[in-house]
N, C-alpha and C. Protein backbone atom coordinates (compact mmCIF):
# COMPACT_ATOMS: atom_id res chain seq x y z
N UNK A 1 0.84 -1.19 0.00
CA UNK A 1 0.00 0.00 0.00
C UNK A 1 0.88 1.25 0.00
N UNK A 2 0.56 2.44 -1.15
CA UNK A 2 1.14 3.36 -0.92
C UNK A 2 0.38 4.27 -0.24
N UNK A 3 1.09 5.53 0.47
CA UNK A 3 0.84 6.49 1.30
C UNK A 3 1.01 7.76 0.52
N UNK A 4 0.22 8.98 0.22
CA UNK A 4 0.00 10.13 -0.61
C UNK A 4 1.20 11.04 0.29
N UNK A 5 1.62 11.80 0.26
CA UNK A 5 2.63 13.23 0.55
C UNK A 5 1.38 13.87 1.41
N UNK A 6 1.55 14.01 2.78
CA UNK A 6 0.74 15.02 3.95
C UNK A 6 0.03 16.20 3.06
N UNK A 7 -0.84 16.80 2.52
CA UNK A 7 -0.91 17.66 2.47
C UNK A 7 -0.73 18.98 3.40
N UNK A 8 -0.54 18.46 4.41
CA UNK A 8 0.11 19.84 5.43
C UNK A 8 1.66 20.46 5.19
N UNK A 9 1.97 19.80 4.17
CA UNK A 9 3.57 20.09 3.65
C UNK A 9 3.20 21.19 3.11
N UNK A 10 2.12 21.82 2.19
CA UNK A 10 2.33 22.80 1.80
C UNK A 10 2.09 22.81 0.37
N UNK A 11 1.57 23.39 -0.22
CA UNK A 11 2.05 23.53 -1.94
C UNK A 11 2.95 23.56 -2.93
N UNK A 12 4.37 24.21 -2.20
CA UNK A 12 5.96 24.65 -2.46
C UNK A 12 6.46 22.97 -2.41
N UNK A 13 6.16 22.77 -1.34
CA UNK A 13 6.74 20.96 -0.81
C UNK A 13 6.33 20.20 -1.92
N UNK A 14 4.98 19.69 -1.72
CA UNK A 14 4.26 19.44 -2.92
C UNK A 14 4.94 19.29 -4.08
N UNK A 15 4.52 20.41 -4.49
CA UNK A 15 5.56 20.84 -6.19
C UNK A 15 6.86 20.37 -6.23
N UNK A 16 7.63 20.76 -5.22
CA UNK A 16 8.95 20.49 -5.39
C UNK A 16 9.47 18.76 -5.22
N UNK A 17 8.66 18.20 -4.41
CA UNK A 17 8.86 16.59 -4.23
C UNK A 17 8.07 16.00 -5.83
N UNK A 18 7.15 16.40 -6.37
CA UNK A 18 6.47 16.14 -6.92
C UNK A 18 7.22 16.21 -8.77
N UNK A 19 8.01 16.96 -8.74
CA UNK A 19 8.99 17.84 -9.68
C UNK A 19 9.87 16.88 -9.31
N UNK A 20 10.54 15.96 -8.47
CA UNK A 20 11.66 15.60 -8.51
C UNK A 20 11.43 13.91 -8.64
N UNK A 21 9.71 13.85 -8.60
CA UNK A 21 9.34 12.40 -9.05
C UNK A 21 8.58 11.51 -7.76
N UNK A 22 9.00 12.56 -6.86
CA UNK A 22 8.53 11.32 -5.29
C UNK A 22 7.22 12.14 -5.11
N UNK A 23 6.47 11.02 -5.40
CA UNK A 23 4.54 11.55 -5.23
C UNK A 23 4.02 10.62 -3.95
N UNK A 24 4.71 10.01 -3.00
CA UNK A 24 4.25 9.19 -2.17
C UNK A 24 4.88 9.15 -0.91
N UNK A 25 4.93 8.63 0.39
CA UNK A 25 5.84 8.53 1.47
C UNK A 25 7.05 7.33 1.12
N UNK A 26 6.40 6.22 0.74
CA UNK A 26 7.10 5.33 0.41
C UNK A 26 8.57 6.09 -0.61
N UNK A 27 7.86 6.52 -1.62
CA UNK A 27 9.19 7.24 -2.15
C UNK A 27 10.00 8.34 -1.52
N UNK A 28 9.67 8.94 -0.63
CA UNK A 28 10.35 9.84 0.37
C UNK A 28 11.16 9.12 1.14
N UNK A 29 10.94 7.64 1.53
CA UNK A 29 11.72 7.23 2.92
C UNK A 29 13.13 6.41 2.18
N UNK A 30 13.71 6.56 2.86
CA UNK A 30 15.17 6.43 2.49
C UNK A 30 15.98 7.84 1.69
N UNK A 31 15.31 8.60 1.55
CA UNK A 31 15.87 9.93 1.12
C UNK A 31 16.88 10.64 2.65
N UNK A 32 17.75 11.66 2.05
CA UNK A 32 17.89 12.20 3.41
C UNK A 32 17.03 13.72 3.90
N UNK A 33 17.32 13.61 4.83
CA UNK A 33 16.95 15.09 5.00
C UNK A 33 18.00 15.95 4.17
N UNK A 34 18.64 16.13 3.88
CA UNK A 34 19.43 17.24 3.09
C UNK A 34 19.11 17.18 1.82
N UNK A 35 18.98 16.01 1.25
CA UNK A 35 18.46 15.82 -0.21
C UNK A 35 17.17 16.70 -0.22
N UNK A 36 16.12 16.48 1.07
CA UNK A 36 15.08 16.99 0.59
C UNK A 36 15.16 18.78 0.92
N UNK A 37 16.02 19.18 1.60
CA UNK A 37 15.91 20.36 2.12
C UNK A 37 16.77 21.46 1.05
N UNK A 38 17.89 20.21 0.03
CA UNK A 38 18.28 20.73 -1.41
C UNK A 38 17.39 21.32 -2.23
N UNK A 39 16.20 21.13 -2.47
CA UNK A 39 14.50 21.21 -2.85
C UNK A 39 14.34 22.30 -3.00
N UNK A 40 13.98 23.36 -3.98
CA UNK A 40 13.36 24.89 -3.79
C UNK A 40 12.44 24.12 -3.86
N UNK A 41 11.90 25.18 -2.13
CA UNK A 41 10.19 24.79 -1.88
C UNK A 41 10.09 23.56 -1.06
N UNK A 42 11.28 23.24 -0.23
CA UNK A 42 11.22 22.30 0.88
C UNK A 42 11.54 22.33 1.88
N UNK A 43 11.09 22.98 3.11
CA UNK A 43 12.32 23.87 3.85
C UNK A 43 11.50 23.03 5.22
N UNK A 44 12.60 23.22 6.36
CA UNK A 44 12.50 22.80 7.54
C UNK A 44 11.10 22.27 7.97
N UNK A 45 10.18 22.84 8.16
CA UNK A 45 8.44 22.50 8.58
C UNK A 45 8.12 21.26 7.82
N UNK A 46 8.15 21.14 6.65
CA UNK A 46 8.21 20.54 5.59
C UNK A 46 8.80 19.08 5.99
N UNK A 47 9.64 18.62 6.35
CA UNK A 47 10.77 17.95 6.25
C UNK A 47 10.30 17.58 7.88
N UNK A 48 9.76 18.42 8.91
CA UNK A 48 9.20 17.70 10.07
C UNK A 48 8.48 16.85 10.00
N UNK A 49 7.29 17.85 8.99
CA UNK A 49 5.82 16.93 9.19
C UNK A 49 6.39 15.94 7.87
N UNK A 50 6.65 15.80 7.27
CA UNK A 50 6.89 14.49 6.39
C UNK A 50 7.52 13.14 7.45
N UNK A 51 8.93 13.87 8.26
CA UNK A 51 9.32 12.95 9.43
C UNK A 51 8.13 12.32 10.04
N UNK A 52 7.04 12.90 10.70
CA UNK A 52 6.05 12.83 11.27
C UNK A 52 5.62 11.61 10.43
N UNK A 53 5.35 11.72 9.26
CA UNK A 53 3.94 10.86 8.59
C UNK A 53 4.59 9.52 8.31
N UNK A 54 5.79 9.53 8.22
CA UNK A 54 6.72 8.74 7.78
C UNK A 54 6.68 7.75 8.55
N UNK A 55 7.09 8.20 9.86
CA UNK A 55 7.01 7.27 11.48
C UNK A 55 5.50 6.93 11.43
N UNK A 56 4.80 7.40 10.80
CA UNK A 56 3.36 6.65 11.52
C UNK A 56 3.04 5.94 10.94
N UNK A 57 3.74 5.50 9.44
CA UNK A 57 3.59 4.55 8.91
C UNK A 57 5.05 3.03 8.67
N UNK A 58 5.77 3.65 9.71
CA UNK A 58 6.41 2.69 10.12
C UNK A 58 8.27 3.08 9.20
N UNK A 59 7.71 4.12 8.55
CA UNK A 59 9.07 4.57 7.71
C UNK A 59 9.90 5.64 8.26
N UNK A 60 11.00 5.87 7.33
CA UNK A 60 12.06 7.13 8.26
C UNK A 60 12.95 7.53 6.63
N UNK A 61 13.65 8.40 7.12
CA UNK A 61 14.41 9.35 6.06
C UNK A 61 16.10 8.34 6.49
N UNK A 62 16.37 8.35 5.21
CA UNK A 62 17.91 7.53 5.51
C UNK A 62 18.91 7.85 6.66
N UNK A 63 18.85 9.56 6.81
CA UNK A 63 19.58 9.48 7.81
C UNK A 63 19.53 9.78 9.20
């Protein structure tokens, strides 16, 4: 089962994960945080609540 991108990320987040191909959590986890914070339009808040959604579905960011 895949998991959609929080919409509480934002629109900028959105776009910018969305622009780089990762439309899901599953494709977010194993990323790092710096990869994603490389991102115009991905900035700190962003990169929490994704942490957040990630863990509740049992996933995490590589590093």
């Amino acid at each position: 089962m895949t998991h959609p991108l929080p919409s509480a990320i934002g629109r900028p987040a959105t776009a910018a994960l969305t622009a780089a191909g990762w439309t899901t959590l599953e494709q977010v986890a194993g990323r790092t945080r710096a990869e994603l914070l490389a991102l115009h339009g991905v900035g700190p808040k962003a990169v929490r609540l994704l942490d957040e959604a990630l863990r509740a579905h049992g996933l995490s960011f590589a590093d």
